[in-house]
PDB file of N, CA and C in Angstrom:
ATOM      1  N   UNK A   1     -26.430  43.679  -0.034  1.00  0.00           N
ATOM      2  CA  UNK A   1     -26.516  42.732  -1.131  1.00  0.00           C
ATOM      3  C   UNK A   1     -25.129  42.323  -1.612  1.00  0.00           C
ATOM      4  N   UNK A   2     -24.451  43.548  -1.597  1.00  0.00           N
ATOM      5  CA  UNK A   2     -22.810  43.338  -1.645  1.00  0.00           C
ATOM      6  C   UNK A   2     -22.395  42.376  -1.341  1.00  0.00           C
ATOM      7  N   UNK A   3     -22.674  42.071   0.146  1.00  0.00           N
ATOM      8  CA  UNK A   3     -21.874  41.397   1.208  1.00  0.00           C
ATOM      9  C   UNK A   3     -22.381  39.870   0.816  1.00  0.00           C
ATOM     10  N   UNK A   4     -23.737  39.493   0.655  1.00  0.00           N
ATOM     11  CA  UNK A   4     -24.292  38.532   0.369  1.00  0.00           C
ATOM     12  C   UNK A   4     -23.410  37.409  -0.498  1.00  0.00           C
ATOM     13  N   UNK A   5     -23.570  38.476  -2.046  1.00  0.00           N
ATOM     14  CA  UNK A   5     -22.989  37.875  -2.885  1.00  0.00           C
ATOM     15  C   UNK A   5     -21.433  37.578  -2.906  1.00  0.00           C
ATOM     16  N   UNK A   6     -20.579  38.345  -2.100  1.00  0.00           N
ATOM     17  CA  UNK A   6     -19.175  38.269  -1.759  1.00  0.00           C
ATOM     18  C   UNK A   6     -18.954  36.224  -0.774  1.00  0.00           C
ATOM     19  N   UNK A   7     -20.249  37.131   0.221  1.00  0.00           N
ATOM     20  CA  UNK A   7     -19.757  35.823   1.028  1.00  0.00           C
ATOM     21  C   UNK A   7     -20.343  34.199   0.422  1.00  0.00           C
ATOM     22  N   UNK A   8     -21.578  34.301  -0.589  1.00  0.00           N
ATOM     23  CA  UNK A   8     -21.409  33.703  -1.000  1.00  0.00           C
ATOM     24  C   UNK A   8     -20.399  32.897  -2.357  1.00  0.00           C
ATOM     25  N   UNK A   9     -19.853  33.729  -2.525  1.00  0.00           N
ATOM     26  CA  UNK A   9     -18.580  33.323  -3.795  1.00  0.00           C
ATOM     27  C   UNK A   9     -17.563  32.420  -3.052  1.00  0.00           C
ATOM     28  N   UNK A  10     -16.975  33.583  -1.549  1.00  0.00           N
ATOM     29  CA  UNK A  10     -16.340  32.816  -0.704  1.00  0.00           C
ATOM     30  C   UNK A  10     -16.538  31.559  -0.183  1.00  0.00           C
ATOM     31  N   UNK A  11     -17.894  31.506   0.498  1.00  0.00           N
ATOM     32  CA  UNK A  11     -18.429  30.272   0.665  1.00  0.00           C
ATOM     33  C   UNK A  11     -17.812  28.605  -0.307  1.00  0.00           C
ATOM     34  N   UNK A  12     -18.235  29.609  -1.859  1.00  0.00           N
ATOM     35  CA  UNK A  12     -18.427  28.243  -2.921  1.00  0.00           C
ATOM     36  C   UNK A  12     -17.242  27.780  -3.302  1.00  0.00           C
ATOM     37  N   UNK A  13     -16.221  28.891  -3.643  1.00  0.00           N
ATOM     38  CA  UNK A  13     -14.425  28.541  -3.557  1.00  0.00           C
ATOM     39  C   UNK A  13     -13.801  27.772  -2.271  1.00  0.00           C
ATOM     40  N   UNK A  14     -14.325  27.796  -1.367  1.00  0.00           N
ATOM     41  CA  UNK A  14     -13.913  27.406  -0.024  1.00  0.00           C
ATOM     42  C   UNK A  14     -14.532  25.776  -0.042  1.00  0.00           C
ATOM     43  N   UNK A  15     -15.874  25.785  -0.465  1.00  0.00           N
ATOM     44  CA  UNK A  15     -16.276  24.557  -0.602  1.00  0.00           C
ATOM     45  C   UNK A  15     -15.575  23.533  -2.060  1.00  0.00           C
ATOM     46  N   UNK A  16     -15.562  24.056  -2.325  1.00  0.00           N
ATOM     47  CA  UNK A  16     -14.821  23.646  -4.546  1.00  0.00           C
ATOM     48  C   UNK A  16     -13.037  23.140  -3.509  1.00  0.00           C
ATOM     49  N   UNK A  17     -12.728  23.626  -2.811  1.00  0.00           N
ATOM     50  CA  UNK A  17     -11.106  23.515  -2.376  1.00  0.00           C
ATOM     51  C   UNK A  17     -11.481  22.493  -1.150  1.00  0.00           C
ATOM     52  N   UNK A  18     -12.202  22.083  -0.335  1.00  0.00           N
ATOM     53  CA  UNK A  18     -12.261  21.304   0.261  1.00  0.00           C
ATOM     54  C   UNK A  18     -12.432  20.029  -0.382  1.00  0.00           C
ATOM     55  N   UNK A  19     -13.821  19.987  -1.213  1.00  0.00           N
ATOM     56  CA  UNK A  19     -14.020  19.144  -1.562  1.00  0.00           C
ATOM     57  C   UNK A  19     -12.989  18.278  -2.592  1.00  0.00           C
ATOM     58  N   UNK A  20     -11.764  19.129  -3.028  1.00  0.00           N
ATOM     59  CA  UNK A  20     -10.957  18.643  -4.140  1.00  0.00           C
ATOM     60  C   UNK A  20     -10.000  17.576  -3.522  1.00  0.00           C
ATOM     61  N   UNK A  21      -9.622  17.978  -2.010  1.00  0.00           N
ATOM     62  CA  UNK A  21      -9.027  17.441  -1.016  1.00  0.00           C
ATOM     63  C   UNK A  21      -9.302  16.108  -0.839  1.00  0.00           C
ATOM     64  N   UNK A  22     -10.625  15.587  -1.003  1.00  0.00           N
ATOM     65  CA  UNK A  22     -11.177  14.406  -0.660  1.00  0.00           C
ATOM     66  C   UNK A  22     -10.966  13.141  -1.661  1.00  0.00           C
ATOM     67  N   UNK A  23      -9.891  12.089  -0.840  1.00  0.00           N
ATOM     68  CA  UNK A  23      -9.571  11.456  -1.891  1.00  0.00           C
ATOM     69  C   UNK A  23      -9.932  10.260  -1.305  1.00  0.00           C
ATOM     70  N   UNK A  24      -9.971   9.194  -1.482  1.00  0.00           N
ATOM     71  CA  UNK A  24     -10.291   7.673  -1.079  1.00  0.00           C
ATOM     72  C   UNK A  24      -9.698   6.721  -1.931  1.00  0.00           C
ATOM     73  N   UNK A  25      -9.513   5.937  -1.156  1.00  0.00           N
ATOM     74  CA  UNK A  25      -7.916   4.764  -1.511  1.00  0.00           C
ATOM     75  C   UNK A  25      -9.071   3.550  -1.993  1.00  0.00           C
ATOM     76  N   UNK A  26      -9.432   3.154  -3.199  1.00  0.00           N
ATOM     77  CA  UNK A  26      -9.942   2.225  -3.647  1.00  0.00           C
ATOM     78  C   UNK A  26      -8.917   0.863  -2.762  1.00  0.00           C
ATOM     79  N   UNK A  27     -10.090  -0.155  -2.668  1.00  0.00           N
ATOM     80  CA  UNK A  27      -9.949  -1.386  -2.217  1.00  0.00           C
ATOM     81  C   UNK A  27      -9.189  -2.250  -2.703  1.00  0.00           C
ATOM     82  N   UNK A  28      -8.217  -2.887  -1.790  1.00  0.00           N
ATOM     83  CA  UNK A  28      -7.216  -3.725  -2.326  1.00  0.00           C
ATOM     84  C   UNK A  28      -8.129  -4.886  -2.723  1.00  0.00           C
ATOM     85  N   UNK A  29      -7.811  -5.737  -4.060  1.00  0.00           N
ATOM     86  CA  UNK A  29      -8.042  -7.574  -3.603  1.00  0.00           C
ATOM     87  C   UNK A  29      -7.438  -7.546  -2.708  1.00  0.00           C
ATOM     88  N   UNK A  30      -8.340  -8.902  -2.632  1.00  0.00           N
ATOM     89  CA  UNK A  30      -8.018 -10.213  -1.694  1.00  0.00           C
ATOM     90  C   UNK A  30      -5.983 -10.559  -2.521  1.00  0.00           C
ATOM     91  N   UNK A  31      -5.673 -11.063  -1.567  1.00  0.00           N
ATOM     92  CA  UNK A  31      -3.845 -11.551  -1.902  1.00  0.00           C
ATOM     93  C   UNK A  31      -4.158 -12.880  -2.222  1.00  0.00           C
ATOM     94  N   UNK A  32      -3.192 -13.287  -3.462  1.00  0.00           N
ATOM     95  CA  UNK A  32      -2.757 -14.559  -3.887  1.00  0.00           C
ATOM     96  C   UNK A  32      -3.049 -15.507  -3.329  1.00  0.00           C
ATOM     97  N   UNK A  33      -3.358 -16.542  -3.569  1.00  0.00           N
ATOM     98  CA  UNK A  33      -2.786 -17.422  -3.030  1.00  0.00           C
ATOM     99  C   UNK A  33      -1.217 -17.839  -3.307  1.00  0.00           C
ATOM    100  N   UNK A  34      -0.798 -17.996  -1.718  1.00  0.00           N
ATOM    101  CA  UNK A  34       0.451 -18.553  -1.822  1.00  0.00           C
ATOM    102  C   UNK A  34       1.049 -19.238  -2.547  1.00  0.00           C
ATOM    103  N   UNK A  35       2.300 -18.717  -3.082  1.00  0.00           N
ATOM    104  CA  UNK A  35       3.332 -19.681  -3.930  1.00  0.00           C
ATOM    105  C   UNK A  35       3.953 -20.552  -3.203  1.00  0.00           C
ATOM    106  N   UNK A  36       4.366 -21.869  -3.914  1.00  0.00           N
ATOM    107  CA  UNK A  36       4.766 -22.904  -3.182  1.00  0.00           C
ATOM    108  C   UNK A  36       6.255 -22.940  -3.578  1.00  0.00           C
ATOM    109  N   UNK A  37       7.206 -22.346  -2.613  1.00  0.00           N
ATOM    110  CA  UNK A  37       8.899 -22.660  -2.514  1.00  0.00           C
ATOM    111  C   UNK A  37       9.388 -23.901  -2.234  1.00  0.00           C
ATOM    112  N   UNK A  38      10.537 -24.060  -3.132  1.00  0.00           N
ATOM    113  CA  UNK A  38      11.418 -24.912  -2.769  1.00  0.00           C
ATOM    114  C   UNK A  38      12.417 -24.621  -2.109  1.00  0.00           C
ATOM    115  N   UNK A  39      12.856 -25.380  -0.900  1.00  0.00           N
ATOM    116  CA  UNK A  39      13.730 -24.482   0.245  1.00  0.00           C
ATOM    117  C   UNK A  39      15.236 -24.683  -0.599  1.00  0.00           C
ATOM    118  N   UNK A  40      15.944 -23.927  -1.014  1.00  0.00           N
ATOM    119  CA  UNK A  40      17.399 -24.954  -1.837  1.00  0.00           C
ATOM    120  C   UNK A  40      18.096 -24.701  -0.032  1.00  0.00           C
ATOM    121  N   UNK A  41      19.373 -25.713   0.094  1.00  0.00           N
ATOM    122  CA  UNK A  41      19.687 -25.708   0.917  1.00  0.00           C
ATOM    123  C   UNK A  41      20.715 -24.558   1.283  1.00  0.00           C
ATOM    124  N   UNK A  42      20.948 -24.689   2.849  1.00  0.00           N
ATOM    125  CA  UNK A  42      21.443 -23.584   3.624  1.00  0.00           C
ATOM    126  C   UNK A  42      22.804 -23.229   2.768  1.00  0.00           C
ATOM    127  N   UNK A  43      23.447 -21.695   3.150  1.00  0.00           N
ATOM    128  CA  UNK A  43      24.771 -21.384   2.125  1.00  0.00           C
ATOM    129  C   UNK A  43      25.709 -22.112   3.420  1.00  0.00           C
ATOM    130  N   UNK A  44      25.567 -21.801   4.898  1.00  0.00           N
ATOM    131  CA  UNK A  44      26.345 -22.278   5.858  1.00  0.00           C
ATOM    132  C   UNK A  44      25.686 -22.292   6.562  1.00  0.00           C
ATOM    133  N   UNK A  45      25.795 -23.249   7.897  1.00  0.00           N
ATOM    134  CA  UNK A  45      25.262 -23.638   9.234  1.00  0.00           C
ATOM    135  C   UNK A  45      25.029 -21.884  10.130  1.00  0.00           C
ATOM    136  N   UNK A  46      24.383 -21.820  10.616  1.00  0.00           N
ATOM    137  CA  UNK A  46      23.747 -20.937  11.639  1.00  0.00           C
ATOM    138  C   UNK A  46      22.888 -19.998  10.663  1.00  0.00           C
ATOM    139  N   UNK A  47      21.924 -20.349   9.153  1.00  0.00           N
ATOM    140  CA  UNK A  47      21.178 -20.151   8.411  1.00  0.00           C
ATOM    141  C   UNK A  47      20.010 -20.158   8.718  1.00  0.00           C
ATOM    142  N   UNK A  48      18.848 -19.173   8.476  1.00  0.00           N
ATOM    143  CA  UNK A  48      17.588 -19.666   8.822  1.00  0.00           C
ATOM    144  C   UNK A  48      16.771 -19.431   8.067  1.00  0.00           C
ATOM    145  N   UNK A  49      15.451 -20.444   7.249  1.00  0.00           N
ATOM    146  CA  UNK A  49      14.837 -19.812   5.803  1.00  0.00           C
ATOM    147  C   UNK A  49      13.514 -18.885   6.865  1.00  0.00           C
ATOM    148  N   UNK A  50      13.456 -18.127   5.745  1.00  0.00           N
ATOM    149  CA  UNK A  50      12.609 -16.691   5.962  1.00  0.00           C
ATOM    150  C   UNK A  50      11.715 -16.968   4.514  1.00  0.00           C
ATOM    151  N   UNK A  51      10.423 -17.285   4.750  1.00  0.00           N
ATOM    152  CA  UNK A  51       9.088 -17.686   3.984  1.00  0.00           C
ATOM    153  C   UNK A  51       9.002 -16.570   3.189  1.00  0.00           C
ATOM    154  N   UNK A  52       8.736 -16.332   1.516  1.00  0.00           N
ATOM    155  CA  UNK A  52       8.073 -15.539   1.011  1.00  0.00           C
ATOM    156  C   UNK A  52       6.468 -15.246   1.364  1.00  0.00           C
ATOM    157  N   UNK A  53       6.361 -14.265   0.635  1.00  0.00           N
ATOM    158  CA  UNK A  53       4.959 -13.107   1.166  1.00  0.00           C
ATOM    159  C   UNK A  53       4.787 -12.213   0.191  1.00  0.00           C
ATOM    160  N   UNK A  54       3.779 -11.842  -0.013  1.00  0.00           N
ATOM    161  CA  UNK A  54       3.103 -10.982  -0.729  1.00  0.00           C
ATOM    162  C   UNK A  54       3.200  -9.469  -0.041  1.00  0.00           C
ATOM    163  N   UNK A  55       3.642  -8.704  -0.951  1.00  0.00           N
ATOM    164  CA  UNK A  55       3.499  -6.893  -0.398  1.00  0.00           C
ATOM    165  C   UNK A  55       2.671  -6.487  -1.455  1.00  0.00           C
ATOM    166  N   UNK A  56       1.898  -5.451  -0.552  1.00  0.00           N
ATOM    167  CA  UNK A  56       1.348  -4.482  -1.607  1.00  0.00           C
ATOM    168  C   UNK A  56       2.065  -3.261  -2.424  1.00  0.00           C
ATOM    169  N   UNK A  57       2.342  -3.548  -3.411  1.00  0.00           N
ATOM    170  CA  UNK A  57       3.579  -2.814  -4.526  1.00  0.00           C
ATOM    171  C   UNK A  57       2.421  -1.307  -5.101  1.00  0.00           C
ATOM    172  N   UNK A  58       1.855  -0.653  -4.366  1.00  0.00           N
ATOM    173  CA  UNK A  58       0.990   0.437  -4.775  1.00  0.00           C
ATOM    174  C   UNK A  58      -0.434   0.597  -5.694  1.00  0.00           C
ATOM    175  N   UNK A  59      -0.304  -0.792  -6.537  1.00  0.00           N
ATOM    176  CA  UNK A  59      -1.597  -1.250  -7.160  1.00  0.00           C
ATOM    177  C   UNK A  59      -2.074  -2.735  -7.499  1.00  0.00           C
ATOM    178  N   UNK A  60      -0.832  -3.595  -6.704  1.00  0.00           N
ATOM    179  CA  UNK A  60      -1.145  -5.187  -6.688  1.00  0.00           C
ATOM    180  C   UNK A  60      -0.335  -5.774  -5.786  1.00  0.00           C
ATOM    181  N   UNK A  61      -0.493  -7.182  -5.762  1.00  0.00           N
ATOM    182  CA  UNK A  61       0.472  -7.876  -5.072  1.00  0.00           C
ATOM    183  C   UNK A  61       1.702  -8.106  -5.549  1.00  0.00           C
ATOM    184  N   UNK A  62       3.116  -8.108  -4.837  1.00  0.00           N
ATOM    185  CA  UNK A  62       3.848  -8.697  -5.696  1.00  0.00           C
ATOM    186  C   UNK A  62       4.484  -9.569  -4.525  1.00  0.00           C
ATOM    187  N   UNK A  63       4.973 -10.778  -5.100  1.00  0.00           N
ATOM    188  CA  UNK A  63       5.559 -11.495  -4.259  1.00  0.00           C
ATOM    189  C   UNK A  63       7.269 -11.553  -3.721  1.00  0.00           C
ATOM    190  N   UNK A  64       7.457 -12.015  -2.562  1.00  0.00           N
ATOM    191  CA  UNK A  64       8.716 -11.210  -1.991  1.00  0.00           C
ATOM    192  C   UNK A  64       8.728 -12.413  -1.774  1.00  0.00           C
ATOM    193  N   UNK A  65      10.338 -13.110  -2.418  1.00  0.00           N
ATOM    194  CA  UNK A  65      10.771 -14.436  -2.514  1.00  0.00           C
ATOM    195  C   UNK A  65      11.279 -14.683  -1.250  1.00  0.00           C
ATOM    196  N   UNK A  66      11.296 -16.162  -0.752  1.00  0.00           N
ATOM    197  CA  UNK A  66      11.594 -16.869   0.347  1.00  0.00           C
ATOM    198  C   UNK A  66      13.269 -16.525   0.548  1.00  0.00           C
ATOM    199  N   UNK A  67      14.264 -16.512   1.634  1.00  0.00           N
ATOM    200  CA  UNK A  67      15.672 -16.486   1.296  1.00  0.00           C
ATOM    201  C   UNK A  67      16.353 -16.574   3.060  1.00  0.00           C
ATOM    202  N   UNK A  68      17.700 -17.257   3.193  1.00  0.00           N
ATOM    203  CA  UNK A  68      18.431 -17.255   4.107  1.00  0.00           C
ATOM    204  C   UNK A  68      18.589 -16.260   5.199  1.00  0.00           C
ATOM    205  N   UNK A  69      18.473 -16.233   6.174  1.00  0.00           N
ATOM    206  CA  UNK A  69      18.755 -15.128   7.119  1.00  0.00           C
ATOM    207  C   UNK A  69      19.788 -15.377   8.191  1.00  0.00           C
ATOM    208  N   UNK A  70      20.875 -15.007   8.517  1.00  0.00           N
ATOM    209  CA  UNK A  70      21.892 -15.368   8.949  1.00  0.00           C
ATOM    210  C   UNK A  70      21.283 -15.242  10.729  1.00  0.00           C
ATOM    211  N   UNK A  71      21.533 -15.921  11.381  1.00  0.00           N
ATOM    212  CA  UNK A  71      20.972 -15.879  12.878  1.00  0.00           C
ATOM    213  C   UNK A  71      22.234 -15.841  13.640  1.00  0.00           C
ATOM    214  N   UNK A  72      22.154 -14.923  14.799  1.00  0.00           N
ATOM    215  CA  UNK A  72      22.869 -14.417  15.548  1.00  0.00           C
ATOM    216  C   UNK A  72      23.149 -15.277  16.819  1.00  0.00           C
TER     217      UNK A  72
END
């Protein structure tokens, strides 16, 4: 009867610690609609514009502005 009640304690702590483990990542929205940039012009020739975009910042969108990328 000992053993019973032992292994069931074990059992229920073992289950209580698994189950605490179990986490699930609630659902992002849907993303923005796109913001509309104005390209300002290049700083110097061999410039290339790189489009803003939306990242997921851990609990929303945030938007990641358009900007120059120097090309090789």
């Amino acid at each position: 009867m000992k053993i019973r009640s032992v292994s069931l304690a074990v059992w229920m702590t073992m289950s209580a610690a698994l189950m605490s483990a179990c986490v699930v990542e609630p659902a992002r929205p849907p993303q923005p609609a796109p913001v509309v940039e104005v390209m300002p012009p290049p700083p110097a020739p061999g410039y290339r514009w790189t489009k803003g975009h939306y990242r997921w910042a851990g609990n929303h969108w945030a938007w990641v502005p358009g900007h120059w990328v120097a090309v090789y």
